[in-house]
Protein backbone atom coordinates (compact mmCIF):
# COMPACT_ATOMS: atom_id res chain seq x y z
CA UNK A 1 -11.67 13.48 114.82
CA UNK A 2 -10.84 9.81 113.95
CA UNK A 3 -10.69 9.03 110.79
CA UNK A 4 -12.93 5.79 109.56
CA UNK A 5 -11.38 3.09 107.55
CA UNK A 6 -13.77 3.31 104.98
CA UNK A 7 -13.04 7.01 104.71
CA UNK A 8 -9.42 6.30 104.72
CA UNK A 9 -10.12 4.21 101.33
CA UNK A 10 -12.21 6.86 99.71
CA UNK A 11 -9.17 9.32 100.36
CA UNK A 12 -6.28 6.60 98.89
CA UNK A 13 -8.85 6.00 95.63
CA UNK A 14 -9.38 9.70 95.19
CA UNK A 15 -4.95 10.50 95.87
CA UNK A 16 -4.65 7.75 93.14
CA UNK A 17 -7.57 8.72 91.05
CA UNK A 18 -6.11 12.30 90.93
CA UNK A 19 -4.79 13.02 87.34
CA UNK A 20 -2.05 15.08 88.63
CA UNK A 21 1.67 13.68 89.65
CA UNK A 22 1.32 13.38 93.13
CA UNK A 23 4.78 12.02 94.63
CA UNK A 24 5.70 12.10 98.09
CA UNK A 25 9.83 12.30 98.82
CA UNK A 26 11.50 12.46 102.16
CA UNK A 27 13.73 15.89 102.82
CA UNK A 28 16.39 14.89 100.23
CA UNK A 29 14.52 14.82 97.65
CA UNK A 30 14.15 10.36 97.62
CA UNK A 31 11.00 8.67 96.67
CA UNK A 32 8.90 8.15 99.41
CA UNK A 33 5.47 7.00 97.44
CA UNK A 34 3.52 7.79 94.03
CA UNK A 35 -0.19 8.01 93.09
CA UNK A 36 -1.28 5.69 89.65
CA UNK A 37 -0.85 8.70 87.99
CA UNK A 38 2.88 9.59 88.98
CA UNK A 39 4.03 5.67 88.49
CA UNK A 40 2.47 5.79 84.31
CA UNK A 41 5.31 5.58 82.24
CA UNK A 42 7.52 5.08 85.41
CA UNK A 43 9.66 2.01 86.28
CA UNK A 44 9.53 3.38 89.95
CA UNK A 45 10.15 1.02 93.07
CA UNK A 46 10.63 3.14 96.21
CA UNK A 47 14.05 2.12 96.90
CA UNK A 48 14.84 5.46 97.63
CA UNK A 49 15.83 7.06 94.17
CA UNK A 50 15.79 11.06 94.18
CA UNK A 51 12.97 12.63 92.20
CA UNK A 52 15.18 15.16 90.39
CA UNK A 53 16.85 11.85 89.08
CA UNK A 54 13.78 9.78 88.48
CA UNK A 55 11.89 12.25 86.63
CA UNK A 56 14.48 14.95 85.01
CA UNK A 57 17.69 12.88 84.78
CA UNK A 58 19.17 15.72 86.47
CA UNK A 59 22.37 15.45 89.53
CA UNK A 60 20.68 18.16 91.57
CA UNK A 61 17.01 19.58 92.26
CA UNK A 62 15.27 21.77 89.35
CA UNK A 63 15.61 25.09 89.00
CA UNK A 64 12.66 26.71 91.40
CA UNK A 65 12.02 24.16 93.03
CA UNK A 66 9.42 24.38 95.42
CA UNK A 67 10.37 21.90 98.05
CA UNK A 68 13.65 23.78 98.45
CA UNK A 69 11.23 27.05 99.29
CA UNK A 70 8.78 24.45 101.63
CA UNK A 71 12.03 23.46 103.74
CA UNK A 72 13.54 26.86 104.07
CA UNK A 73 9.83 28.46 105.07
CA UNK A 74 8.68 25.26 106.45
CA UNK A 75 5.04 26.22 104.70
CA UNK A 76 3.50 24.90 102.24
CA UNK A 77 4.74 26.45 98.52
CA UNK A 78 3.40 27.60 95.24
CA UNK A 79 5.43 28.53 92.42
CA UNK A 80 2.96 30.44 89.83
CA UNK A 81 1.93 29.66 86.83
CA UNK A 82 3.93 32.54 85.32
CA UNK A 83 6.95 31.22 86.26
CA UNK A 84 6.25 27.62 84.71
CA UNK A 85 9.02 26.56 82.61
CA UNK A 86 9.47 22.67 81.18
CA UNK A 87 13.02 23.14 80.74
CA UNK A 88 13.35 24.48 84.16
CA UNK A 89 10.99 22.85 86.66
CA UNK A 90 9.09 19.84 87.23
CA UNK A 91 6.53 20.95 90.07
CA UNK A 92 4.54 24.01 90.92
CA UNK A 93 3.65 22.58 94.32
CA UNK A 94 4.80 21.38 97.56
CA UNK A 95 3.57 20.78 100.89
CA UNK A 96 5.63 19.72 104.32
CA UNK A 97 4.17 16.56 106.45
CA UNK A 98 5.38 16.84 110.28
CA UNK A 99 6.02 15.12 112.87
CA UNK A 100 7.48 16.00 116.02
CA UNK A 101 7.55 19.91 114.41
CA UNK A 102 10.05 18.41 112.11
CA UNK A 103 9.72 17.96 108.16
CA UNK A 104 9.03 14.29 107.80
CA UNK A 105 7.82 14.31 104.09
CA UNK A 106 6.59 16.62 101.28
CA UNK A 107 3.93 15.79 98.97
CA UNK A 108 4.73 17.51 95.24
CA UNK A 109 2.51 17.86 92.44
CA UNK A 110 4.51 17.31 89.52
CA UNK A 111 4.14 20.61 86.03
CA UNK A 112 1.67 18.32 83.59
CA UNK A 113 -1.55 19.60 83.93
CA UNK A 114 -1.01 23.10 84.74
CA UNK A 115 1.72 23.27 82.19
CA UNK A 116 -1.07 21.90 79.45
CA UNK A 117 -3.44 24.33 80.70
CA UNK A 118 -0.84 27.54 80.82
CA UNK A 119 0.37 26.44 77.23
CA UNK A 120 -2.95 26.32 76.14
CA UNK A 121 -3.90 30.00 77.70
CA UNK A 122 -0.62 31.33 76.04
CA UNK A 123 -1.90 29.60 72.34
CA UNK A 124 -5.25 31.29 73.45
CA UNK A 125 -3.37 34.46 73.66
CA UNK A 126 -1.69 34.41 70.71
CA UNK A 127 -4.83 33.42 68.97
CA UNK A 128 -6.48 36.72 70.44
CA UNK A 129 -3.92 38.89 69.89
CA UNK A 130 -3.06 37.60 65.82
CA UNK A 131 -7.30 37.70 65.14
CA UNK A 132 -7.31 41.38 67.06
CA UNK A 133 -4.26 42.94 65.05
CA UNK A 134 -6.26 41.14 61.85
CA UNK A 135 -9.07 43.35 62.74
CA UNK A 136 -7.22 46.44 63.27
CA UNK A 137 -5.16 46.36 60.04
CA UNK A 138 -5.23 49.27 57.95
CA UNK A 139 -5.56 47.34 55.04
CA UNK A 140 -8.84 44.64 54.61
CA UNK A 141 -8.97 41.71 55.80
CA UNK A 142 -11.77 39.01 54.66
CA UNK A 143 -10.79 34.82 55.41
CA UNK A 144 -12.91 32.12 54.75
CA UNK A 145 -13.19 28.51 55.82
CA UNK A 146 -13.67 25.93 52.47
CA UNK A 147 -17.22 26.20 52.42
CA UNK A 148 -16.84 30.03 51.73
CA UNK A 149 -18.51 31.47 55.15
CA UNK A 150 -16.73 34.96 56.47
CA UNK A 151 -14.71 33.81 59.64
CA UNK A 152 -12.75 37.74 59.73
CA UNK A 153 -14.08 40.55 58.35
CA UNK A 154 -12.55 43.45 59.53
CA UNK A 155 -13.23 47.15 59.92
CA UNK A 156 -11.02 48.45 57.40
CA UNK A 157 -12.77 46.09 54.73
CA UNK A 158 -16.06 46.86 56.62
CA UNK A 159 -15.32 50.79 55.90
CA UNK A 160 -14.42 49.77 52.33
CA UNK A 161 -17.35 47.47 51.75
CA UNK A 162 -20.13 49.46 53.76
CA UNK A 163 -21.45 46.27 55.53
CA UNK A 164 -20.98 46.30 59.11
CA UNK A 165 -18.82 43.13 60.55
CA UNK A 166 -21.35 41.15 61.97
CA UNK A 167 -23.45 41.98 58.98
CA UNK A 168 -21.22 40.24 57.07
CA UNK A 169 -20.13 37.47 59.27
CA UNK A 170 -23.92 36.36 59.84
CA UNK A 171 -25.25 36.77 56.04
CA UNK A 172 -22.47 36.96 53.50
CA UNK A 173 -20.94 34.51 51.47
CA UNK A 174 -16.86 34.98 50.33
CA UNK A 175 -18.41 34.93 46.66
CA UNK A 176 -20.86 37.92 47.47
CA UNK A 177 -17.94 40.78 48.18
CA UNK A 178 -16.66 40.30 44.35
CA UNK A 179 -18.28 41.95 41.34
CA UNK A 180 -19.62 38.65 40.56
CA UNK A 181 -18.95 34.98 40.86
CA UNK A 182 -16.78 34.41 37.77
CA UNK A 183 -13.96 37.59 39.52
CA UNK A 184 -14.17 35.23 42.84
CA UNK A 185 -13.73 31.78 40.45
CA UNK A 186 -10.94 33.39 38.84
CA UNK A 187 -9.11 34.52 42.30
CA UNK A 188 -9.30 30.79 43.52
CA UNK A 189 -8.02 29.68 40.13
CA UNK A 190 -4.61 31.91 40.42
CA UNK A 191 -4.49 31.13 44.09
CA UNK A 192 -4.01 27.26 43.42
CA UNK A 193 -1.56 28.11 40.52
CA UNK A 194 2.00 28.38 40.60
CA UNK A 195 2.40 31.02 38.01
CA UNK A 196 1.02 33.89 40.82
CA UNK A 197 3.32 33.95 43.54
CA UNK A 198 3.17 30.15 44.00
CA UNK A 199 0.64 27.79 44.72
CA UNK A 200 -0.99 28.90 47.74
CA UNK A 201 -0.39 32.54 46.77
CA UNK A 202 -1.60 35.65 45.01
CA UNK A 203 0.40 38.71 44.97
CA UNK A 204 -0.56 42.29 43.88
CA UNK A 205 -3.87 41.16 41.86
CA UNK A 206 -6.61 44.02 40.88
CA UNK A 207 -9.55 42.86 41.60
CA UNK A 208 -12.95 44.62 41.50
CA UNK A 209 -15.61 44.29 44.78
CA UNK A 210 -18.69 44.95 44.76
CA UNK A 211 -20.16 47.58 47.84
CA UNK A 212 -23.36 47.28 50.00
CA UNK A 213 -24.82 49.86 47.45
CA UNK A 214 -23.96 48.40 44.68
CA UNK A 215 -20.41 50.54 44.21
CA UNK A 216 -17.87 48.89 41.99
CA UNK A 217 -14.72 49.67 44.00
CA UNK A 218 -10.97 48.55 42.42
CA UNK A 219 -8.42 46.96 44.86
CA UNK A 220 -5.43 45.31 45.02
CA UNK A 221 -5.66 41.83 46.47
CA UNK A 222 -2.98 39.78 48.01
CA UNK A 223 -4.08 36.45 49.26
CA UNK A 224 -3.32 32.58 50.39
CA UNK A 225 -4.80 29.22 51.16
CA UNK A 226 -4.44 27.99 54.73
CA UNK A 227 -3.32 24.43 54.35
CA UNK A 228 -3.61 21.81 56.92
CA UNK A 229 -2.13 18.44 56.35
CA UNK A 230 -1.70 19.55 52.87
CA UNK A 231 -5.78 19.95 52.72
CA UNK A 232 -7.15 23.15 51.90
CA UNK A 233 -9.16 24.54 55.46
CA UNK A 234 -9.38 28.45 54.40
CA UNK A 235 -8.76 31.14 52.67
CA UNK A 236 -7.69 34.58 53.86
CA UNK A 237 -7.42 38.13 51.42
CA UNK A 238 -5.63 41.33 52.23
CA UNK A 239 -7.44 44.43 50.19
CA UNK A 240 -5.70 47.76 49.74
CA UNK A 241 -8.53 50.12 48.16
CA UNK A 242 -7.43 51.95 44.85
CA UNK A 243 -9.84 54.57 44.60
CA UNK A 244 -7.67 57.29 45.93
CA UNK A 245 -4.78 56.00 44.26
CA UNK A 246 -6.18 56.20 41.36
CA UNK A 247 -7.80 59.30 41.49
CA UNK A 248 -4.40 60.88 42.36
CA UNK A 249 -2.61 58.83 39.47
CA UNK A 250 -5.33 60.52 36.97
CA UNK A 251 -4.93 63.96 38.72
CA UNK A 252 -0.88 63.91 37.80
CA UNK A 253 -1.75 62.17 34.29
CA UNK A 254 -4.40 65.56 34.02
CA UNK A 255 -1.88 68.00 35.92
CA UNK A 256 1.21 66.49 33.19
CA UNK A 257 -1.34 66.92 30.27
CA UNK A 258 -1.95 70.76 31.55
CA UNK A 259 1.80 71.16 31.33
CA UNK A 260 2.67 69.61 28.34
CA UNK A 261 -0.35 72.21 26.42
CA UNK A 262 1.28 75.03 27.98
CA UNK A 263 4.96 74.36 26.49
CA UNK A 264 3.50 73.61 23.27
CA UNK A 265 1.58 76.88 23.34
CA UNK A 266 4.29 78.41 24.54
CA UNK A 267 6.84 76.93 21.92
CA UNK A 268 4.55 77.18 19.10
CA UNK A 269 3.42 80.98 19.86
CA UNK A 270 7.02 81.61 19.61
CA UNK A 271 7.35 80.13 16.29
CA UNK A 272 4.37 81.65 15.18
CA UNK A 273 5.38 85.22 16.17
CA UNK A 274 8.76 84.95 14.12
CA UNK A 275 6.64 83.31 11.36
CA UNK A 276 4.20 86.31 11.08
CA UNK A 277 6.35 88.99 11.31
CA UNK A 278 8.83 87.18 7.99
CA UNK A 279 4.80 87.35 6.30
CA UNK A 280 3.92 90.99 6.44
CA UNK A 281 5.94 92.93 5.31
CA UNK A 282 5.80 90.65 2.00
CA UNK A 283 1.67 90.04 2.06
CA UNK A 284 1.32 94.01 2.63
CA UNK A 285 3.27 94.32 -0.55
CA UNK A 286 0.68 91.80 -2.94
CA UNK A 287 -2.03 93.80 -1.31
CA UNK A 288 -0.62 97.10 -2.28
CA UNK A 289 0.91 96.69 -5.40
CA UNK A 290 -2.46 94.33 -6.80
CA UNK A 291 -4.39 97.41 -5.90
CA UNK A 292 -1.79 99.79 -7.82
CA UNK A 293 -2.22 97.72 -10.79
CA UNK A 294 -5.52 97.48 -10.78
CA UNK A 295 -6.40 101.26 -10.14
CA UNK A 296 -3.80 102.43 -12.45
CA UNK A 297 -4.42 99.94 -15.56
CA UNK A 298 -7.08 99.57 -18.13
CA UNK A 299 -7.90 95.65 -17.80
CA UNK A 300 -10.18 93.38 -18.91
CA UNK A 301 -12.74 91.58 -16.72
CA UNK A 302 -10.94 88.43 -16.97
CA UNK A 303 -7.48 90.01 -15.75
CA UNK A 304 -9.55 91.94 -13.19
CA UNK A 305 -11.38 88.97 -11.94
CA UNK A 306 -7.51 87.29 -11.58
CA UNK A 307 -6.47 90.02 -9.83
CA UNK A 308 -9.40 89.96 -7.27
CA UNK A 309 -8.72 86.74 -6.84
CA UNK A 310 -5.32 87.31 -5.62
CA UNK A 311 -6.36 90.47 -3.84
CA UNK A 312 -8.81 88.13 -1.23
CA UNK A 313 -6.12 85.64 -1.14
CA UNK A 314 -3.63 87.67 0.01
CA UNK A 315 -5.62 89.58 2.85
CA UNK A 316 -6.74 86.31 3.75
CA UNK A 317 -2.86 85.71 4.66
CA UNK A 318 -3.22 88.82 6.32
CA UNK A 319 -5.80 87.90 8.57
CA UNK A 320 -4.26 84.76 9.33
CA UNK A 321 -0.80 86.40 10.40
CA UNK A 322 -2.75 88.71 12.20
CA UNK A 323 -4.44 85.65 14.12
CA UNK A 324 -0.88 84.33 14.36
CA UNK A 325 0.59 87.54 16.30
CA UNK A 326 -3.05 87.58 18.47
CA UNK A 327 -2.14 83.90 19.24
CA UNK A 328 1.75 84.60 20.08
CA UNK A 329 0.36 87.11 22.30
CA UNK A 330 2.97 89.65 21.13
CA UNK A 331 0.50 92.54 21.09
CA UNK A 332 0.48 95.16 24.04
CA UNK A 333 -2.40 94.12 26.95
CA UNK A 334 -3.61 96.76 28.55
CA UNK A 335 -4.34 95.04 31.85
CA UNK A 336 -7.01 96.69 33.80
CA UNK A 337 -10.64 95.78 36.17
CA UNK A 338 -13.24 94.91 33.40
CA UNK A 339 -16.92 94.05 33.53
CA UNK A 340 -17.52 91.06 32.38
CA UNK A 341 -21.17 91.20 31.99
CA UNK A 342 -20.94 94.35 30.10
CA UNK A 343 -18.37 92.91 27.95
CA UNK A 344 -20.91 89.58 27.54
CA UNK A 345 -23.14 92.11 26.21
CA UNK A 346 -21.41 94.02 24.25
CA UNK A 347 -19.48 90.80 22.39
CA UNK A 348 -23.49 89.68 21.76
CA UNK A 349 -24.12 93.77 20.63
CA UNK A 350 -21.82 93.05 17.54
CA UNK A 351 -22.82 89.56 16.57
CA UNK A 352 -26.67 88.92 17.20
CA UNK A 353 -27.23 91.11 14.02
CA UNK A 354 -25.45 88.73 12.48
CA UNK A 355 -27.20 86.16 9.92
CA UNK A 356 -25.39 83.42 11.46
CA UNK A 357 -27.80 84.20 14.75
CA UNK A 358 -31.01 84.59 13.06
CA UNK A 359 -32.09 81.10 14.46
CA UNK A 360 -30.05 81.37 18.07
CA UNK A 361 -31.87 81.71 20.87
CA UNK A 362 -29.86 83.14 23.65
CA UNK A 363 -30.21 82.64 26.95
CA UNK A 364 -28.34 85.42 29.33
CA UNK A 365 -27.91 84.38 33.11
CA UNK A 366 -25.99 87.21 34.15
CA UNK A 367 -25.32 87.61 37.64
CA UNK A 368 -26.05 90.57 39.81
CA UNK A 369 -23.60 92.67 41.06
CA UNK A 370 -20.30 91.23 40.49
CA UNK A 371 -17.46 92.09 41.07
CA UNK A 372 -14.62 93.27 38.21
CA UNK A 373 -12.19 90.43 36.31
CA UNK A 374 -8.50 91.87 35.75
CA UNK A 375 -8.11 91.70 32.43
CA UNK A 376 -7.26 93.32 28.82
CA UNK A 377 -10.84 94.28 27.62
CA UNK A 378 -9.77 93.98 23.81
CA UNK A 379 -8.90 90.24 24.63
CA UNK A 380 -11.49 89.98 26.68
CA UNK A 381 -13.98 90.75 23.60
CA UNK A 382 -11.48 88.33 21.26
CA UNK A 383 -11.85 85.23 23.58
CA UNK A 384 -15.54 85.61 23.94
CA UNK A 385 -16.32 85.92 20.50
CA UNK A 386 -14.38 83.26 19.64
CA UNK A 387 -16.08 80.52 21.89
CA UNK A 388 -19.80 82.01 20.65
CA UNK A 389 -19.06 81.60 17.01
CA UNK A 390 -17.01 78.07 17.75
CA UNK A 391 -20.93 76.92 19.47
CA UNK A 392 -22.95 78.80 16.69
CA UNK A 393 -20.57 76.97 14.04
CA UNK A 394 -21.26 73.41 16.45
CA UNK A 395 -25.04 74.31 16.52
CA UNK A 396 -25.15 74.22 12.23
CA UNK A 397 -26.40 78.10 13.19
CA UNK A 398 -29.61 77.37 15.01
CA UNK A 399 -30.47 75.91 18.40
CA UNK A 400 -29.46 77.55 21.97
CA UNK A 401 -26.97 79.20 23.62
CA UNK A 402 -26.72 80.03 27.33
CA UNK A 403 -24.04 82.59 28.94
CA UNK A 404 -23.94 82.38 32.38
CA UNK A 405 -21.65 84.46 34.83
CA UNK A 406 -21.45 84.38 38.89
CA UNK A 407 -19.16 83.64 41.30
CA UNK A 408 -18.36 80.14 42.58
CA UNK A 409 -20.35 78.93 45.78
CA UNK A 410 -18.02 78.94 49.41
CA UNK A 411 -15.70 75.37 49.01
CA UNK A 412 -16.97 74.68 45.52
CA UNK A 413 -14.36 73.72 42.91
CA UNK A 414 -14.52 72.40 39.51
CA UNK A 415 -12.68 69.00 39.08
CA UNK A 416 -12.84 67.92 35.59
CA UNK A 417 -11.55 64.19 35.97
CA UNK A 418 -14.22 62.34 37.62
CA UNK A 419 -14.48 59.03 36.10
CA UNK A 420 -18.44 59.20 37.61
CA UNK A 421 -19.36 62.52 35.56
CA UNK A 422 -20.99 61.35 32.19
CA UNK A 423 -19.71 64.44 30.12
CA UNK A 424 -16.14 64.48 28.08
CA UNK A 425 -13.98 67.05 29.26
CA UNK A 426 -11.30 68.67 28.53
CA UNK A 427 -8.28 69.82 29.81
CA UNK A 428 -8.10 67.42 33.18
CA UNK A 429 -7.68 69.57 35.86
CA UNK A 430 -8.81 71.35 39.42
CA UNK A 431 -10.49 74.48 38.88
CA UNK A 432 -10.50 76.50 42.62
CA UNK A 433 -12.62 78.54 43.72
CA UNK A 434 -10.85 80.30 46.58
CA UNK A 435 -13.10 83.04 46.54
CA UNK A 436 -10.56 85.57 44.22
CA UNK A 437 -12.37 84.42 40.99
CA UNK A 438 -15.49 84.88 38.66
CA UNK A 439 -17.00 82.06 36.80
CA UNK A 440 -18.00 82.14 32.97
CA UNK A 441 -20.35 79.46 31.47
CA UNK A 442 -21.57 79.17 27.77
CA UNK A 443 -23.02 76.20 26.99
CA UNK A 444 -24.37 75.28 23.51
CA UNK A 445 -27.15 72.25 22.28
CA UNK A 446 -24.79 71.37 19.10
CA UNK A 447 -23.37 67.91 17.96
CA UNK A 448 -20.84 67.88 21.02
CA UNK A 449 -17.46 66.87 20.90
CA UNK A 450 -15.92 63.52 19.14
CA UNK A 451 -14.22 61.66 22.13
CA UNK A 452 -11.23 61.78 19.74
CA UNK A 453 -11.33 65.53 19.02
CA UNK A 454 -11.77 66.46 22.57
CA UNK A 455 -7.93 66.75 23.58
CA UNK A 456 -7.05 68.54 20.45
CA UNK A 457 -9.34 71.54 20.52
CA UNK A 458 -6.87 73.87 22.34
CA UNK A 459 -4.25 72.81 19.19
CA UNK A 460 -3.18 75.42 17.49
CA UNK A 461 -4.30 74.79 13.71
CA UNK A 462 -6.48 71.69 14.36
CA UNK A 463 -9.76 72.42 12.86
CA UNK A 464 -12.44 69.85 11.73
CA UNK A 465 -14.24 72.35 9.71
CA UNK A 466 -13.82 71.91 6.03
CA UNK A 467 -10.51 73.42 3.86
CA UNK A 468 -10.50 77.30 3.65
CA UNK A 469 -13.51 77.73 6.26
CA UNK A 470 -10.94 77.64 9.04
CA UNK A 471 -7.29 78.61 10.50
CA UNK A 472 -7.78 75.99 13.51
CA UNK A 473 -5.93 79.36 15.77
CA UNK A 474 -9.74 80.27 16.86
CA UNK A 475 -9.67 78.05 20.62
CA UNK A 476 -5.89 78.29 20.60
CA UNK A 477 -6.01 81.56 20.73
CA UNK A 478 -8.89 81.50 23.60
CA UNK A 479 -6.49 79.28 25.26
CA UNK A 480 -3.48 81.95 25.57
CA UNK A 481 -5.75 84.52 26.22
CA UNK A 482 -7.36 82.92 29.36
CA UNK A 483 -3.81 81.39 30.07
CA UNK A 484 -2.21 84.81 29.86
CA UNK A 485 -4.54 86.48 32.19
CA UNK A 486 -3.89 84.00 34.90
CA UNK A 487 -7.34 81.84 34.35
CA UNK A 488 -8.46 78.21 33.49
CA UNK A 489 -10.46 77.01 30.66
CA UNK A 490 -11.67 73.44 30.32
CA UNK A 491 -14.36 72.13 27.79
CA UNK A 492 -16.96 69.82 28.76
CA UNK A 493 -18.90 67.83 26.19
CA UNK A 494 -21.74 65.51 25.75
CA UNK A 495 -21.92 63.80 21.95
CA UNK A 496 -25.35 64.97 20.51
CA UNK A 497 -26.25 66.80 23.72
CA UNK A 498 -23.73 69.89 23.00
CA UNK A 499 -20.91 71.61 25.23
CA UNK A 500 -19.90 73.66 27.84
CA UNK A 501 -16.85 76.15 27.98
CA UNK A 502 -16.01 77.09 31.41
CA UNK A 503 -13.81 79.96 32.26
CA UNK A 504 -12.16 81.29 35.48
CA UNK A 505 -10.58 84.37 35.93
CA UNK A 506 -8.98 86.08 38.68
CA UNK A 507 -10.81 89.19 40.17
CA UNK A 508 -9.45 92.28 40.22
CA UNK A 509 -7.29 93.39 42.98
CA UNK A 510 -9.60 96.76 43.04
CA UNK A 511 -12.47 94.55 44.11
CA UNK A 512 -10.10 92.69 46.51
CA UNK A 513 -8.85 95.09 48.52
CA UNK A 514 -12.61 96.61 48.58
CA UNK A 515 -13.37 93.57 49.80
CA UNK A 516 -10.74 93.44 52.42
CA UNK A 517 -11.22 96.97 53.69
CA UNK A 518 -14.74 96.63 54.35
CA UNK A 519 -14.23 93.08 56.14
């Protein structure tokens, strides 16, 4: 087909309108002809100059260059995009002219365009991959632009937070994921001061954020400014969520407490085991001999009356060595499978008659059928009376008071160290439940508990009851007791609402191996 001169000028404006390089050079490499495009920035005149030279100021072709593949193959060549390289190569393209089936002339297209294009796919890339590992980070991740409108919001902070991403990219402002607007005011604030990490920087700051439901939820916050041109374009925040840190931290502060009550019961049972046994021998002498004198003596009232006096004194030293050696736990136990509801009821036997429980009302939810506690049933009796009279005492002797007993549910455990539970309690700790213990409630409506009282209760001689009405050995003692037989005790309190004593304590292995044989 001839080709038309007209159509010969439409293809010479589009070769020179072509924004590519497009150079053709003669079989060693010299400058044949240039489109407008390959003669910008050129001071080219064909008079035979080698490309390589012209264009790379190099002594010998580029690295991969494609004409050297077009003249070995004689076909036209393409050298991929992957293998693009400004350092290395000047032209991804080459194709042989003939004439007379020889190579008369190659037309090249030079690296520019595709090079621009391949850089920016690789920035693309980069951009992907940086905003996907962003969303994938363990810890969250919330950036801004300067007007405050989510750009990232990943699913770590999404999990944290409870909004879902593009919940939170389409409606939610930076200023909405704090507690309130002063917390985010005061985050920007340290960011553009220097005395945080630098300006431009916040390192290791507790913040609190606000969840979909309203949740106050503590992190830790490190963030930065994105600067461009030394203008302020964004903001970006990395959030590491402290709730399970800081449940575990107050677990070990609990666990440490728990410890540090058991060596001082166990130090101070000691001393008051060697104290008590230097008192009795020396008390059960005032008591005898006072009673000597006053049996075998003529007195008057007066001298009798002195002599009483000393008489109640000293078996009031009596008792109180005798509470010492109960709460030294030097006595014998006779370990053995109790049951505890018929030693509820018999503790309640000896002490409803009482005056003190003329205006109780008590409240027995005993459950059915349980199994037997291993325990010393003389102790057993001590440590129950002891925590009724403690909530009669509390109650100012009239009000209720509800004795429960039962087994705890399958998986259910007490933990006494939620910051979310309204109720003081006292000692921190994990009660389980691993289905080899019985569970004792007895709950009173009294005053409750002074916050400040609370961790002292278990002390031995801390009372808050008036001089003379009280040793202060009464909940120590219930302490060793339940400590000795391999339970837990903890005390939970609500001021003006009253308190709860819960106690664990293992079953007996009777009832366990029952159990076992007929599983």
């Amino acid at each position: 087909m001839q080709i038309t001169s007209e159509q010969q000028d439409f293809l010479f404006r589009a070769v020179n309108a072509f924004k590519r390089k497009l150079i053709v050079i003669s079989p060693d490499f010299r400058i044949l002809a240039a489109n407008e495009q390959g003669l910008i920035n050129q001071d080219i005149e064909i008079n035979g100059r080698r490309c390589y030279e012209q264009f790379r100021g190099l002594d010998g072709p580029c690295e991969h260059c494609p004409v050297l593949e077009s003249l070995s193959t004689r076909i036209p060549t393409y050298i991929g995009k992957h293998d693009i390289s400004q350092r290395k190569m000047a032209c991804i393209f080459s194709y042989p002219l003939f004439k007379d089936d020889q190579i008369d002339a190659l037309v090249v297209v030079d690296f520019d365009l595709p090079v621009q294009v391949w850089l920016e796919e690789q920035m693309n890339q980069s951009s992907t991959f940086l905003h996907n590992l962003l969303l994938s980070s363990v810890d969250g991740v919330v950036a801004a632009d300067k007007t405050g409108r989510l750009v990232i919001f990943n699913k770590a902070v999404s999990e944290i937070l409870g909004y879902g991403i593009e919940e939170a990219l389409e409606k939610l402002h930076v200023t909405d994921i704090y507690a309130n607007r002063d917390v985010a005011k005061d985050v920007m604030q340290k960011l553009r001061s220097e005395a945080y990490g630098g300006k431009g920087k916040l390192k290791g700051h507790h913040v609190e954020l606000v969840g979909k439901n309203g949740q106050s939820i503590p992190v830790r916050l490190n963030a930065s400014i994105v600067y461009k041109d030394d203008q302020e374009v964004a903001t970006i925040g990395f959030f590491r969520d402290l709730r399970e840190t800081i449940k575990m931290e107050k677990e070990l502060e609990k666990t440490q407490q728990q410890l540090l009550q058991s060596e001082k019961m166990a130090s101070l049972g000691k001393l008051a085991a060697g104290v008590a046994h230097q008192l009795n021998n020396p008390i059960g002498g005032i008591i005898l001999f006072t009673k000597l004198v006053m049996e075998e003596n003529d007195l008057s009232a007066e001298i009798l009356e002195d002599l009483q006096r000393i008489l109640r004194d000293a078996e009031r030293c009596r008792d109180t060595v005798k509470e010492l050696l109960e709460f030294s736990r030097q006595t014998r136990q006779f370990m053995q499978p109790c049951d505890i509801n018929r030693a509820i009821t018999r503790t309640l036997f000896l002490l409803e008659s009482q005056p003190i429980f003329q205006n109780i009302t008590i409240i027995k939810n005993l459950g059915d059928n349980l199994p037997q506690v291993h325990a010393d049933p003389q102790q057993l009796n001590h440590m129950l009376m002891n925590i009724i009279l403690n909530a009669v005492d509390a109650m100012e002797k009239k009000g209720s008071l509800t004795i429960s007993t039962r087994l705890p549910e399958a998986g259910e455990g007490i933990y006494t160290g939620d910051i979310s539970t309204p109720m003081l309690e006292y000692p921190f700790c994990w009660l389980p439940s691993h289905g080899d213990r019985l569970l004792i409630e007895i709950t009173d409506t009294g005053t409750g508990i002074p916050e400040e009282v609370l961790p002292h209760i278990f002390d031995p001689f801390f009372t808050t009851k008036e001089e003379g009405k009280g040793t202060g050995l009464g909940l120590s003692m219930v302490y060793g007791i339940v400590e000795n037989h391999g339970g837990n005790i903890i005390v939970k309190s609500k001021p003006e609402e009253g308190t709860t004593f819960i106690v664990t304590l293992p079953l007996s292995t009777q009832n366990m191996k029952g159990s076992d044989e007929n599983g």
